[in-house]
C-alpha atoms as a PDB file:
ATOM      1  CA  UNK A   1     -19.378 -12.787   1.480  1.00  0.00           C
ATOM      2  CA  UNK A   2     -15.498 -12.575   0.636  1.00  0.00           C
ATOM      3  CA  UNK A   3     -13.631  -9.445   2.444  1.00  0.00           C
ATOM      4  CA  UNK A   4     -10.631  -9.090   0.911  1.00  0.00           C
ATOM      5  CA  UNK A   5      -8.252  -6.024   2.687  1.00  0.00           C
ATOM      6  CA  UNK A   6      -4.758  -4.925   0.201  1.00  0.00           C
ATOM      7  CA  UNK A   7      -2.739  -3.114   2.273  1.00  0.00           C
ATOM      8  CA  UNK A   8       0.802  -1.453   0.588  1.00  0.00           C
ATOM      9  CA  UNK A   9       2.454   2.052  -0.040  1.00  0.00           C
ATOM     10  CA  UNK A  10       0.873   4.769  -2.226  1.00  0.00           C
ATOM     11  CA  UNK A  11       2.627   3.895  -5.738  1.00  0.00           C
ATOM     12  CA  UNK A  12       2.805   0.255  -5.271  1.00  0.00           C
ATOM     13  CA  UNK A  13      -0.540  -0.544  -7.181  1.00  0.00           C
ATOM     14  CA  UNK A  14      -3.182  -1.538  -4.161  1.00  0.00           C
ATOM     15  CA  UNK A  15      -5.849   0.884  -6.269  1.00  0.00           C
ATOM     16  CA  UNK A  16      -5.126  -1.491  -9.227  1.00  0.00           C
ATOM     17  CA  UNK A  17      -4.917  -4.589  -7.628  1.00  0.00           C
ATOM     18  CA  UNK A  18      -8.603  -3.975  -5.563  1.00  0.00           C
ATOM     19  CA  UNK A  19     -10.228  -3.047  -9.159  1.00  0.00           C
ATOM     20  CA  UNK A  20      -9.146  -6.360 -10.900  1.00  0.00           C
ATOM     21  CA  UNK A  21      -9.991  -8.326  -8.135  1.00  0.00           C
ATOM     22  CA  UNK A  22     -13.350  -5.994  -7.968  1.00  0.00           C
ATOM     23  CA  UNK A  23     -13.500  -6.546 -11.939  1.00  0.00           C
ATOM     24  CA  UNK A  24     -12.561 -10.744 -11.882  1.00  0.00           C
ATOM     25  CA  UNK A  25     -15.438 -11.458  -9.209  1.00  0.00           C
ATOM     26  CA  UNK A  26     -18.222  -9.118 -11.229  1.00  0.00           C
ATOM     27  CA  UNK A  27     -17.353 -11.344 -14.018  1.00  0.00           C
ATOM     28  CA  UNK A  28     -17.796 -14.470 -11.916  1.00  0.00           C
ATOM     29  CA  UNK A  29     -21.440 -13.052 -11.071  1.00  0.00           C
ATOM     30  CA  UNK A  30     -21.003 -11.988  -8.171  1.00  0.00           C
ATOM     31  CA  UNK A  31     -22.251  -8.288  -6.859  1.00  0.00           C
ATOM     32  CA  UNK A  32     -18.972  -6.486  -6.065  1.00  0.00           C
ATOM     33  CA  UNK A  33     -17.259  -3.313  -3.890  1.00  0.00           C
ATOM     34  CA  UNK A  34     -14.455  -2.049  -4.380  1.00  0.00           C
ATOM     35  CA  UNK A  35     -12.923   0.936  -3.025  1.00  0.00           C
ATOM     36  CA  UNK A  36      -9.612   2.427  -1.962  1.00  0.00           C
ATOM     37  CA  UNK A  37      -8.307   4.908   1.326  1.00  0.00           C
ATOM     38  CA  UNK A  38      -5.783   7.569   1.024  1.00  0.00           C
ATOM     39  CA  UNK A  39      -5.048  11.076   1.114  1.00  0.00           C
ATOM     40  CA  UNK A  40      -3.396  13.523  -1.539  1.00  0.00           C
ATOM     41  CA  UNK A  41      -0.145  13.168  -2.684  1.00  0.00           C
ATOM     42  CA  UNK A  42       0.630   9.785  -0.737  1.00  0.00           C
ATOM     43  CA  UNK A  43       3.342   8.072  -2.384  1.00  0.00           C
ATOM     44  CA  UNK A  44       5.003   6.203   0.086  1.00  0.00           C
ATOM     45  CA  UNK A  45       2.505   6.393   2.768  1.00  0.00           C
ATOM     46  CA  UNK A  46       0.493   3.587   3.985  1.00  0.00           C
ATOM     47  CA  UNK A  47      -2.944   3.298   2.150  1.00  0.00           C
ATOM     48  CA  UNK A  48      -5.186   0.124   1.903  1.00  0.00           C
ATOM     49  CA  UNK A  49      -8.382  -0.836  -0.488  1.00  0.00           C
ATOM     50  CA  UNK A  50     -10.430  -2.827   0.239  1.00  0.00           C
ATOM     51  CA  UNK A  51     -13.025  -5.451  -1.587  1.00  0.00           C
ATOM     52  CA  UNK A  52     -16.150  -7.073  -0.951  1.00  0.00           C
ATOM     53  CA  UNK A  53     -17.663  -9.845  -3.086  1.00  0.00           C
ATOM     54  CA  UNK A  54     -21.225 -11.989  -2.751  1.00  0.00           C
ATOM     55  CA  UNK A  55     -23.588 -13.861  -4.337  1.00  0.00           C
ATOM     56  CA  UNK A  56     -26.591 -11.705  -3.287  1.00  0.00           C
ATOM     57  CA  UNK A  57     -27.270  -8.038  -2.416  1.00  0.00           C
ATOM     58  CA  UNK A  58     -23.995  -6.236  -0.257  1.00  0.00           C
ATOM     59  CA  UNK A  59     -25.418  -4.045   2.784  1.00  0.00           C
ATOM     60  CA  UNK A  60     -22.294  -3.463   4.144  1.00  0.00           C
ATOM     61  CA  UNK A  61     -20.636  -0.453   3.922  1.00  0.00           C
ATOM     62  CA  UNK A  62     -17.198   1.448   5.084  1.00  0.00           C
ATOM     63  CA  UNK A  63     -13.761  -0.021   5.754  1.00  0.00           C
ATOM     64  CA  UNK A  64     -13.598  -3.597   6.181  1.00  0.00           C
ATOM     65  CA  UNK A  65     -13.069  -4.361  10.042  1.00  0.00           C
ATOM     66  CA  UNK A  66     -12.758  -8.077   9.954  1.00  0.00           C
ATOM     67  CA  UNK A  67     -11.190  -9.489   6.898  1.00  0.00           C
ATOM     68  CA  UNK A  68     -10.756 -13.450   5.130  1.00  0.00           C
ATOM     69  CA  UNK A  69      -7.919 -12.233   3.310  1.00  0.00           C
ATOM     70  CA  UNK A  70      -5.300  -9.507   4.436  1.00  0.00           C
ATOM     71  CA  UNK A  71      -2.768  -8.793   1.432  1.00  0.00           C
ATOM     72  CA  UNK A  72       0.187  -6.973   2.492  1.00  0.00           C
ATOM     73  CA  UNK A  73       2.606  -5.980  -0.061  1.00  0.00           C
ATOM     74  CA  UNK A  74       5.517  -4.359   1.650  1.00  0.00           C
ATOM     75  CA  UNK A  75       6.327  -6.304   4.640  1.00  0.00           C
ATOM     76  CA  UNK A  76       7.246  -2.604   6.388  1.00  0.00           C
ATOM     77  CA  UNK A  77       3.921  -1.665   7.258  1.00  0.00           C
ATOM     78  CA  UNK A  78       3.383  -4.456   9.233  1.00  0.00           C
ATOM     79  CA  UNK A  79       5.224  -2.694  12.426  1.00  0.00           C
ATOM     80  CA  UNK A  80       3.471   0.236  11.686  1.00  0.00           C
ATOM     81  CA  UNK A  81       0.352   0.953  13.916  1.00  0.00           C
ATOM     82  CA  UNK A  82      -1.587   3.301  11.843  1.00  0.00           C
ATOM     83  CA  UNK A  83      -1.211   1.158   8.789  1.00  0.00           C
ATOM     84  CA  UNK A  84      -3.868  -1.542  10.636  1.00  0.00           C
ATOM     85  CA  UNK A  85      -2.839  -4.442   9.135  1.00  0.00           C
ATOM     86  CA  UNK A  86      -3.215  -7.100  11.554  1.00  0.00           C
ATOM     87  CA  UNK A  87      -6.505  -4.948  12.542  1.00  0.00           C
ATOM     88  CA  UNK A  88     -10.124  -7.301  12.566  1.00  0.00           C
ATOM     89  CA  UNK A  89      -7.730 -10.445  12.085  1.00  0.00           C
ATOM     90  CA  UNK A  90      -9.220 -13.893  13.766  1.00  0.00           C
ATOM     91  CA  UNK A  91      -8.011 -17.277  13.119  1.00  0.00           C
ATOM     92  CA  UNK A  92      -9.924 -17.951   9.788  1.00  0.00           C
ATOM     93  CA  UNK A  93      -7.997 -14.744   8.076  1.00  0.00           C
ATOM     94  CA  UNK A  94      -5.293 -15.959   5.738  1.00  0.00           C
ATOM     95  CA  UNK A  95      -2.579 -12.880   5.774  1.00  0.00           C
ATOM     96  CA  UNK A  96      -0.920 -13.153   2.308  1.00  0.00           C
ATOM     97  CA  UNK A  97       2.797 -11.107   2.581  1.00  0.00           C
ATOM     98  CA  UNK A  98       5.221 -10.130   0.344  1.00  0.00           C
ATOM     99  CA  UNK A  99       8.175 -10.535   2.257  1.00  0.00           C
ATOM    100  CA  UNK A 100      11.623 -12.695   2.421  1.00  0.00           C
ATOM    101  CA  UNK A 101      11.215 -13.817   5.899  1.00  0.00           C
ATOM    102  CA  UNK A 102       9.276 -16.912   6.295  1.00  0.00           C
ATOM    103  CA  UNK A 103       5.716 -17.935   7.446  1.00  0.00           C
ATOM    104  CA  UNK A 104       6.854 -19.415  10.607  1.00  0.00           C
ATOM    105  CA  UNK A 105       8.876 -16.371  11.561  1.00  0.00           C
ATOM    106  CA  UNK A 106       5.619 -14.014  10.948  1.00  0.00           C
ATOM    107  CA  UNK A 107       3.024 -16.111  12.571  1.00  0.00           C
ATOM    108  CA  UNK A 108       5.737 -16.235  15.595  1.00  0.00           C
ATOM    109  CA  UNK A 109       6.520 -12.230  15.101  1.00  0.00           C
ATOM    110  CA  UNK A 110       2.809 -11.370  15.092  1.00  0.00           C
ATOM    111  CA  UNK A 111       0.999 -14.210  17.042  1.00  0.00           C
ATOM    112  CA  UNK A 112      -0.904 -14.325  14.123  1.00  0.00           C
ATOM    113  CA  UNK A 113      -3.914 -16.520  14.680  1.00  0.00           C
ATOM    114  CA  UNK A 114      -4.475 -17.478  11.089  1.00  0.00           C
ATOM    115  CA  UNK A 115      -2.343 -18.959   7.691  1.00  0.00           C
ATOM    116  CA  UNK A 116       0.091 -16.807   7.031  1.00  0.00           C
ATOM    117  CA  UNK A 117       1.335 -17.090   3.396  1.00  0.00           C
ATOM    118  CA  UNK A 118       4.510 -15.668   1.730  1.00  0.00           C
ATOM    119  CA  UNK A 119       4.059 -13.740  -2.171  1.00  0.00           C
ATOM    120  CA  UNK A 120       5.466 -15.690  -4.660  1.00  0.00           C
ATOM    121  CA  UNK A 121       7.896 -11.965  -5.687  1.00  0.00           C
ATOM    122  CA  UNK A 122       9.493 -12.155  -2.048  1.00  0.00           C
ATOM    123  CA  UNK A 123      12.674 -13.050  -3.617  1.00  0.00           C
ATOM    124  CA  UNK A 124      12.966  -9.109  -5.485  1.00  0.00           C
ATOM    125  CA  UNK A 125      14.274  -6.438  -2.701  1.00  0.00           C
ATOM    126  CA  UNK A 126      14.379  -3.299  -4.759  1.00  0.00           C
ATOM    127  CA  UNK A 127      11.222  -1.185  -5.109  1.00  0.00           C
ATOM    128  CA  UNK A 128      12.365   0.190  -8.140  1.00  0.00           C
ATOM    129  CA  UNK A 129      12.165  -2.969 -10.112  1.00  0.00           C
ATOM    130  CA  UNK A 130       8.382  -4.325  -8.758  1.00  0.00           C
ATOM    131  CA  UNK A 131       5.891  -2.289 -11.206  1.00  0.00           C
ATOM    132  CA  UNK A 132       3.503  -4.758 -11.664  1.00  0.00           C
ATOM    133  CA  UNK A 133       2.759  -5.558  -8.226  1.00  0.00           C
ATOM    134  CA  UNK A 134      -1.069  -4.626  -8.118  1.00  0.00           C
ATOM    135  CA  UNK A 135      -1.450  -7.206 -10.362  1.00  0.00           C
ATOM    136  CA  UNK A 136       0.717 -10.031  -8.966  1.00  0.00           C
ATOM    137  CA  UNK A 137      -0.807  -9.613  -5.633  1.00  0.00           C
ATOM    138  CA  UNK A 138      -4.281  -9.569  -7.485  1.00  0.00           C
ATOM    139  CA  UNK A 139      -3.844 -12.721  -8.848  1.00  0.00           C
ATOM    140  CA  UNK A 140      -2.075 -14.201  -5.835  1.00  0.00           C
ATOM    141  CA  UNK A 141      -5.381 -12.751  -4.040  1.00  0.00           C
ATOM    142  CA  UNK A 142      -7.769 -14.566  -6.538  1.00  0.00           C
ATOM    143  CA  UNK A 143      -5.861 -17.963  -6.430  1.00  0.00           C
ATOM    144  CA  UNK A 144      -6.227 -18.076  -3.045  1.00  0.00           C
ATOM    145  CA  UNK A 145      -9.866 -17.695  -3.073  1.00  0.00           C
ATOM    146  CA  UNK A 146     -10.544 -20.183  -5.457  1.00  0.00           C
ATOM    147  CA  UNK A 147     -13.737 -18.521  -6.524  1.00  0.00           C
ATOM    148  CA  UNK A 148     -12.142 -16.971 -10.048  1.00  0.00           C
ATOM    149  CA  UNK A 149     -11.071 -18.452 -13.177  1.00  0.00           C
ATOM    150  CA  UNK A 150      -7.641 -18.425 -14.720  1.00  0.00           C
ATOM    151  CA  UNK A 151      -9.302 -16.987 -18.235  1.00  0.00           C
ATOM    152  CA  UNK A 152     -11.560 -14.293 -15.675  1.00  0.00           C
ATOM    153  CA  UNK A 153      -8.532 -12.749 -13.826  1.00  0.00           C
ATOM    154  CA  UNK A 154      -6.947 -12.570 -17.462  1.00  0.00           C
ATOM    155  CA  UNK A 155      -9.942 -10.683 -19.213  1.00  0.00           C
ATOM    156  CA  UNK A 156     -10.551  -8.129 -15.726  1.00  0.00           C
ATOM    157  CA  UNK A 157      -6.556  -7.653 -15.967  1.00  0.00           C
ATOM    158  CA  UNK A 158      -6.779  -6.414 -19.783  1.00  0.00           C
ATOM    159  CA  UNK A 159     -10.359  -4.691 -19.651  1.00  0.00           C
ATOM    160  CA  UNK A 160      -9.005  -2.307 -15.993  1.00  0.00           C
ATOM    161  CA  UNK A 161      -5.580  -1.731 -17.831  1.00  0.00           C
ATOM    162  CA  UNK A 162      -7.071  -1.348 -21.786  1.00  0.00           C
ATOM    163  CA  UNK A 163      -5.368   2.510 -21.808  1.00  0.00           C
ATOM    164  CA  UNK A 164      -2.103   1.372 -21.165  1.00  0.00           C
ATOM    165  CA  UNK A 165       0.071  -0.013 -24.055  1.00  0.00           C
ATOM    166  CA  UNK A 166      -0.414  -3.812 -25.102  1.00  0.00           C
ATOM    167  CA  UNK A 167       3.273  -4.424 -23.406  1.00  0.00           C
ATOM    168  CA  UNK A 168       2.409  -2.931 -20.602  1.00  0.00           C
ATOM    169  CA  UNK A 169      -0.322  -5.135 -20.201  1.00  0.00           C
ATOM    170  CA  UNK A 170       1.212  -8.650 -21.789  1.00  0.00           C
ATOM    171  CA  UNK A 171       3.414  -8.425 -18.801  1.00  0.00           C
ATOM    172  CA  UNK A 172       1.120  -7.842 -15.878  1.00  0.00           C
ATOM    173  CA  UNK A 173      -0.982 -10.583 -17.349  1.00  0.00           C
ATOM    174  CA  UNK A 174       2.015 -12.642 -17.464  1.00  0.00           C
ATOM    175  CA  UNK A 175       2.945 -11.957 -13.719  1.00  0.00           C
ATOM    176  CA  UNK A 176      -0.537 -12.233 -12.409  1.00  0.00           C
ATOM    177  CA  UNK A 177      -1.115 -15.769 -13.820  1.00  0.00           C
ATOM    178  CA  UNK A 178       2.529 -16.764 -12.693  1.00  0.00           C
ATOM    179  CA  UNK A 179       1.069 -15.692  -9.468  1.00  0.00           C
ATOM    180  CA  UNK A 180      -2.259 -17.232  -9.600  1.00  0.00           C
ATOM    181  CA  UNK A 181      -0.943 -20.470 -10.541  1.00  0.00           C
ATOM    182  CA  UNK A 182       1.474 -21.152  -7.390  1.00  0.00           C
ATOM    183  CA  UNK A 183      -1.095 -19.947  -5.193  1.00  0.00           C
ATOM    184  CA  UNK A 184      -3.886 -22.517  -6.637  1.00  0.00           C
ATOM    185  CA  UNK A 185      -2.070 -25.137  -4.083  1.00  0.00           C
ATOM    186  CA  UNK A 186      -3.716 -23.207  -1.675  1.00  0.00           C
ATOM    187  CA  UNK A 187      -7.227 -22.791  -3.439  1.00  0.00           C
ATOM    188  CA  UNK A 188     -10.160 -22.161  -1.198  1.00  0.00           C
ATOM    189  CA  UNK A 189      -8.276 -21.143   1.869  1.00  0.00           C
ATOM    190  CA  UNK A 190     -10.139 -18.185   2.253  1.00  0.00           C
ATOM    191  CA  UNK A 191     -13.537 -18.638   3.088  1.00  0.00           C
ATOM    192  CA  UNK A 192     -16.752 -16.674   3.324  1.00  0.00           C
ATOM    193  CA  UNK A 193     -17.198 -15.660   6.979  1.00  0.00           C
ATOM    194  CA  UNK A 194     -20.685 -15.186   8.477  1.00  0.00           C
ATOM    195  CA  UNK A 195     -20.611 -11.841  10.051  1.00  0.00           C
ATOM    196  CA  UNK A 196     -23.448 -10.533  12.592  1.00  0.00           C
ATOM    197  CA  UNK A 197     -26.682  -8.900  10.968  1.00  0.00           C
ATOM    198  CA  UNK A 198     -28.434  -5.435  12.167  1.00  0.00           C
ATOM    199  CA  UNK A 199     -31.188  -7.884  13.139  1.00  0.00           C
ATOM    200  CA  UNK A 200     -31.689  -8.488  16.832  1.00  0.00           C
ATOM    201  CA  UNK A 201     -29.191  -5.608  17.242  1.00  0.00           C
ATOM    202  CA  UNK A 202     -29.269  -4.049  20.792  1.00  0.00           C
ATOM    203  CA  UNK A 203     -28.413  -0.634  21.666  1.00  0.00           C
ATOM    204  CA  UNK A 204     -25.430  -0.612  23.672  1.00  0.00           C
ATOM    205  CA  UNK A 205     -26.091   1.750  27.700  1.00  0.00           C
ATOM    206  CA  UNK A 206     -24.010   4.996  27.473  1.00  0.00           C
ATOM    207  CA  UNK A 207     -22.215   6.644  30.280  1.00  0.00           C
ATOM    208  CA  UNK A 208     -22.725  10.151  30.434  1.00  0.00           C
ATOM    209  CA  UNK A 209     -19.072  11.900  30.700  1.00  0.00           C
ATOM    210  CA  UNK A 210     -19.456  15.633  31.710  1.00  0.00           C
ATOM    211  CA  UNK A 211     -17.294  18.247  29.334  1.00  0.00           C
ATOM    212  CA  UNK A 212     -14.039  19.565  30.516  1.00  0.00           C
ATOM    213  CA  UNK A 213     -12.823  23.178  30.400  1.00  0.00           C
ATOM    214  CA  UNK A 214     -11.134  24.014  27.474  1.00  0.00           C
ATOM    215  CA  UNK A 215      -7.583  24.218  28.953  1.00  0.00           C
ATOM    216  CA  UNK A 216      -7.929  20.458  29.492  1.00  0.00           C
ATOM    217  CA  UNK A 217     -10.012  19.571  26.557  1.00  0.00           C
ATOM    218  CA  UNK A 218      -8.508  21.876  23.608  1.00  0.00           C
ATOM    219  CA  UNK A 219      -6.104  20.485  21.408  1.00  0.00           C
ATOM    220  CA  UNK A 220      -2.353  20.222  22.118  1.00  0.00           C
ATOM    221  CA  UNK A 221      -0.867  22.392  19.302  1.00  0.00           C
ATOM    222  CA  UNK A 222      -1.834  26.542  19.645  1.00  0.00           C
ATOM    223  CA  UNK A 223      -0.012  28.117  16.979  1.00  0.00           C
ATOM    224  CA  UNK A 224       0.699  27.313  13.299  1.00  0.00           C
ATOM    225  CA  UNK A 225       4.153  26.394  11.544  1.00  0.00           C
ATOM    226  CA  UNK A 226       4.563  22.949  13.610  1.00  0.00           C
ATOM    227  CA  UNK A 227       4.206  20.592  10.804  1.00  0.00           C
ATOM    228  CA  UNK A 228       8.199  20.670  11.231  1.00  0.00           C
ATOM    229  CA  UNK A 229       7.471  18.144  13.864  1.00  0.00           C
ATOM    230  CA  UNK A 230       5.623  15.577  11.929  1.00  0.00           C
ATOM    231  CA  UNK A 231       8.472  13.764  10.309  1.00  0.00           C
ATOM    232  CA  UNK A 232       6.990  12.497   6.904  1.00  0.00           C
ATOM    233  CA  UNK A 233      10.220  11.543   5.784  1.00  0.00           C
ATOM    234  CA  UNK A 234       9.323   7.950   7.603  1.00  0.00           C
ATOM    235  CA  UNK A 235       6.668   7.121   4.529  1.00  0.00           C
ATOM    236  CA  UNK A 236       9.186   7.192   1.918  1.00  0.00           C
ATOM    237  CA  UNK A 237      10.528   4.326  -0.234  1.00  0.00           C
ATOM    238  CA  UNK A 238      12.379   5.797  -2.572  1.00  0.00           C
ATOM    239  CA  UNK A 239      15.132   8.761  -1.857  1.00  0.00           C
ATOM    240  CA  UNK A 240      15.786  11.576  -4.429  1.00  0.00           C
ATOM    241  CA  UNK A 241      19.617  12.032  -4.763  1.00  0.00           C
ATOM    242  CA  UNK A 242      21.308  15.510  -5.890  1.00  0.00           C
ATOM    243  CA  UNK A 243      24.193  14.882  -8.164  1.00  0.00           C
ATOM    244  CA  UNK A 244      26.073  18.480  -7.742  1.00  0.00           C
ATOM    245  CA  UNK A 245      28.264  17.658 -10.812  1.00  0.00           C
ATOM    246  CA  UNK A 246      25.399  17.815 -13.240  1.00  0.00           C
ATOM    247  CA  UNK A 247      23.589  20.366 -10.935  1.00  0.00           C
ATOM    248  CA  UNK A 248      22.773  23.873 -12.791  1.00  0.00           C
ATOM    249  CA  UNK A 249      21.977  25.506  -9.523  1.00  0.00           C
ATOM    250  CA  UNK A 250      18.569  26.194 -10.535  1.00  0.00           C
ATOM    251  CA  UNK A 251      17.034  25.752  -7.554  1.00  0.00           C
ATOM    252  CA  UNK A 252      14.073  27.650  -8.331  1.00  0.00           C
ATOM    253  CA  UNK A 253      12.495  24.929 -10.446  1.00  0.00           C
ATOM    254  CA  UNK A 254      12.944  21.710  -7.956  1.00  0.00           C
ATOM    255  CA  UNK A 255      12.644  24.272  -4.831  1.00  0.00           C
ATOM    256  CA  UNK A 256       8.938  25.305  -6.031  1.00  0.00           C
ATOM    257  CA  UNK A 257       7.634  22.236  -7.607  1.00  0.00           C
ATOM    258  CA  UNK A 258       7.980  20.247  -4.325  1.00  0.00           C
ATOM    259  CA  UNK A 259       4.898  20.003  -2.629  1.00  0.00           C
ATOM    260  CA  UNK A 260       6.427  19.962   1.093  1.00  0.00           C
ATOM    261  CA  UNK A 261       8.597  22.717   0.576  1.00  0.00           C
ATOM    262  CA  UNK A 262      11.584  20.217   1.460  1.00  0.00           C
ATOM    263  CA  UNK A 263      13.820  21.440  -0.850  1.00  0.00           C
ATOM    264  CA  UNK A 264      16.477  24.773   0.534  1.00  0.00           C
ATOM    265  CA  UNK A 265      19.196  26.170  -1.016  1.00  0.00           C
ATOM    266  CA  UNK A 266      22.428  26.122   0.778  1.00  0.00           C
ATOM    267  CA  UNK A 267      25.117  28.697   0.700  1.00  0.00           C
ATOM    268  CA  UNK A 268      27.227  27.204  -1.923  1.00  0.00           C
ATOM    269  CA  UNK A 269      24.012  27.842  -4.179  1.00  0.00           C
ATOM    270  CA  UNK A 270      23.216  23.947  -4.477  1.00  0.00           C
ATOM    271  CA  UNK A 271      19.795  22.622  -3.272  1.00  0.00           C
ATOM    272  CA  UNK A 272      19.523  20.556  -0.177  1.00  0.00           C
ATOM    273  CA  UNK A 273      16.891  18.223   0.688  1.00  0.00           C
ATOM    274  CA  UNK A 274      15.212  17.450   4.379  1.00  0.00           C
ATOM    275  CA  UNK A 275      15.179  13.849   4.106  1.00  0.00           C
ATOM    276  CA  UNK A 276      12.970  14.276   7.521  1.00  0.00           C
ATOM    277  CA  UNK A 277       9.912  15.761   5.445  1.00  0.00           C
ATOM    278  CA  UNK A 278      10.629  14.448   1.929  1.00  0.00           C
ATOM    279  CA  UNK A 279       7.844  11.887   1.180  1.00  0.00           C
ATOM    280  CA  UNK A 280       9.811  10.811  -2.170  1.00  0.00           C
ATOM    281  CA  UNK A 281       7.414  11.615  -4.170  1.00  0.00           C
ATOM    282  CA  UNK A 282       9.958  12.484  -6.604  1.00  0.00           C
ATOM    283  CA  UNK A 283       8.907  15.702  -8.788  1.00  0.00           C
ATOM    284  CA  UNK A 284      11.682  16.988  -8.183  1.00  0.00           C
ATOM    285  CA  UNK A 285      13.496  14.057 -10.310  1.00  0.00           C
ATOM    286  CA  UNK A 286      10.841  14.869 -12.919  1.00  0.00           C
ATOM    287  CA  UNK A 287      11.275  18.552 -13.235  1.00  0.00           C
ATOM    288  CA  UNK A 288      14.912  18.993 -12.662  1.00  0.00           C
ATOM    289  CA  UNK A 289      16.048  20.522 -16.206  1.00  0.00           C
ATOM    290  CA  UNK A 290      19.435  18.782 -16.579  1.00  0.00           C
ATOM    291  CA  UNK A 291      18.394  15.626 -14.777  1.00  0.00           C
ATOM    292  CA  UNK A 292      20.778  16.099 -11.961  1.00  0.00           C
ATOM    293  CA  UNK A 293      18.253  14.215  -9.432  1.00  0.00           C
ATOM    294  CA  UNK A 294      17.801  10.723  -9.179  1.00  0.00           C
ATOM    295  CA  UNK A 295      16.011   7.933  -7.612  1.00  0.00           C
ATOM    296  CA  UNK A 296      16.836   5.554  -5.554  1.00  0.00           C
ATOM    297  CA  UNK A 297      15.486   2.561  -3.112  1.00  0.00           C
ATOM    298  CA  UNK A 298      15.552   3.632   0.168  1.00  0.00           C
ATOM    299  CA  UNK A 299      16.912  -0.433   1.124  1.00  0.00           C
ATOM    300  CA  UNK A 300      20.348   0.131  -1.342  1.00  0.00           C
ATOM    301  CA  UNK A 301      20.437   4.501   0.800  1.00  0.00           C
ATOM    302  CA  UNK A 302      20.707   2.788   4.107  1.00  0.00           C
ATOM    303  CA  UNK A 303      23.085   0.023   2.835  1.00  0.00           C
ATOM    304  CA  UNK A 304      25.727   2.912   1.437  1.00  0.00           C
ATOM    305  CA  UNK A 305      25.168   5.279   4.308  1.00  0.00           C
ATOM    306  CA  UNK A 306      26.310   1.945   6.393  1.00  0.00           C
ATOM    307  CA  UNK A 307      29.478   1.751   4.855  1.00  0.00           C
ATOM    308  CA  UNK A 308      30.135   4.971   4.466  1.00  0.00           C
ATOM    309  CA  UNK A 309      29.764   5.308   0.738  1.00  0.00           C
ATOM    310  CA  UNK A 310      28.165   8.434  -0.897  1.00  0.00           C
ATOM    311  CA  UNK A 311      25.119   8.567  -2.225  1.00  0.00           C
END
């Protein structure tokens, strides 16, 4: 069986790129799950999806805990504990990264005990310009594996994208084969692991732990209003920027549509965002009436607030 893990931001296409890959093996005959973790409104958050492929009948179920392939694409999560994505890894897992810094340097970084192989799209830096990367690291994914056609990951490509328009889909077809093709070098690098079977399974011996009083076992937090302290700010990749020239003041529109109330007013009557607890999940750019909010990568913020240029 082939356990394949995508690991990436909310936004950046993991959903897709799990239900082509999901969609290219069914074609190939093989039985097929496919299946995707996050929470609500998560752009910019760490999610993963997940697929399984074999020949016969899938009992597994759940998260995949020891993956052949680990797909990573944004090389920021790696650091990131709860994102997991070294998590299950032995030395058959091939860790396929989109990133800029080389193999070497990542199997040194992370001790990595399997191939580590860098995206073919390492070379593009700005988030904003990457929106067919479900389906580039899909086909990466599926030239690794060697088990999928060239003409299969083309037809699951067109048939899990058919609403979208034919342009739309022309290109991700175009990047996924571009892709697929530089990764065939590596064909067949990820292999079917045998995994351990619920047969001959033996209960493991528990050790009874007696309960502790509630002032030692309750939670930590005792009153509401402390989500202050959970800086979400940390998931976001892109930034929503105020331009006050263009600004109407109408704060009440981008003020109410955000979701994590991020969004004041200050006393000049201009809004001001908490870049601690905005996620950038950028409604506000959406809804803002005279389109005085924009977007932009987080990478080209931190480069202007280094030299001291305003953003």
């Amino acid at each position: 069986m082939y356990r394949i893990r995508l690991h990436g931001r909310g936004g950046q296409g993991m959903k897709t790129a799990s239900r082509i890959l999901g969609a290219a093996f069914f074609m190939e005959n093989f039985e097929v799950q496919d299946a995707q973790r996050y929470g609500a409104e998560r752009r910019g958050a760490p999610i993963f999806a997940y697929v399984r492929a074999a020949r016969g009948k899938i009992n597994e179920r759940g998260v995949i805990a020891c993956p052949d392939l680990v797909v990573v694409a944004d090389d920021t999560l790696v650091p990131v504990p709860a994102a997991g994505v070294m998590q299950g890894a032995t030395e058959k897992t091939v860790l396929l990264i989109d990133s800029a810094i080389s193999p070497e340097d990542w199997r040194q970084r992370l001790n990595a005990p399997g191939p580590v192989i860098i995206m073919p799209s390492s070379r593009r830096l700005n988030p904003s310009e990457i929106p067919y990367l479900g389906a580039e690291c899909a086909g990466a994914a599926a030239g690794l594996i060697g088990a999928i056609s060239r003409d299969t990951l083309k037809e699951a490509i067109r048939q899990e994208l058919a609403l979208m328009q034919p342009a739309v889909i022309g290109e991700n077809v175009k990047i996924a084969l571009a892709a697929f093709d530089q990764m065939t070098v590596h064909a067949g690098i990820v292999t079917e692991q045998d995994r351990s079977t619920a047969h001959g399974y033996e209960t493991p011996g528990w050790i009874e732990v007696p309960t502790d009083d509630v002032s030692v076992a309750g939670p930590a937090i005792y009153k509401s209003a402390t989500s202050v302290e959970v800086r979400t700010g940390l998931w976001r990749t892109m930034r929503p920027v105020i331009d006050h020239e263009r600004c109407n003041r109408c704060t009440w529109v981008c003020g109410s549509f955000c979701p994590d109330s991020a969004i004041s007013v200050g006393d000049d009557g201009y809004p001001r965002i908490d870049l601690d607890h905005c996620k950038g999940c950028l409604i506000c750019v959406a809804q803002c009436p005279p389109h005085a909010i924009e977007a932009i990568a987080e990478a080209d913020a931190a480069v202007r607030e280094k030299k001291g240029a305003p953003l």
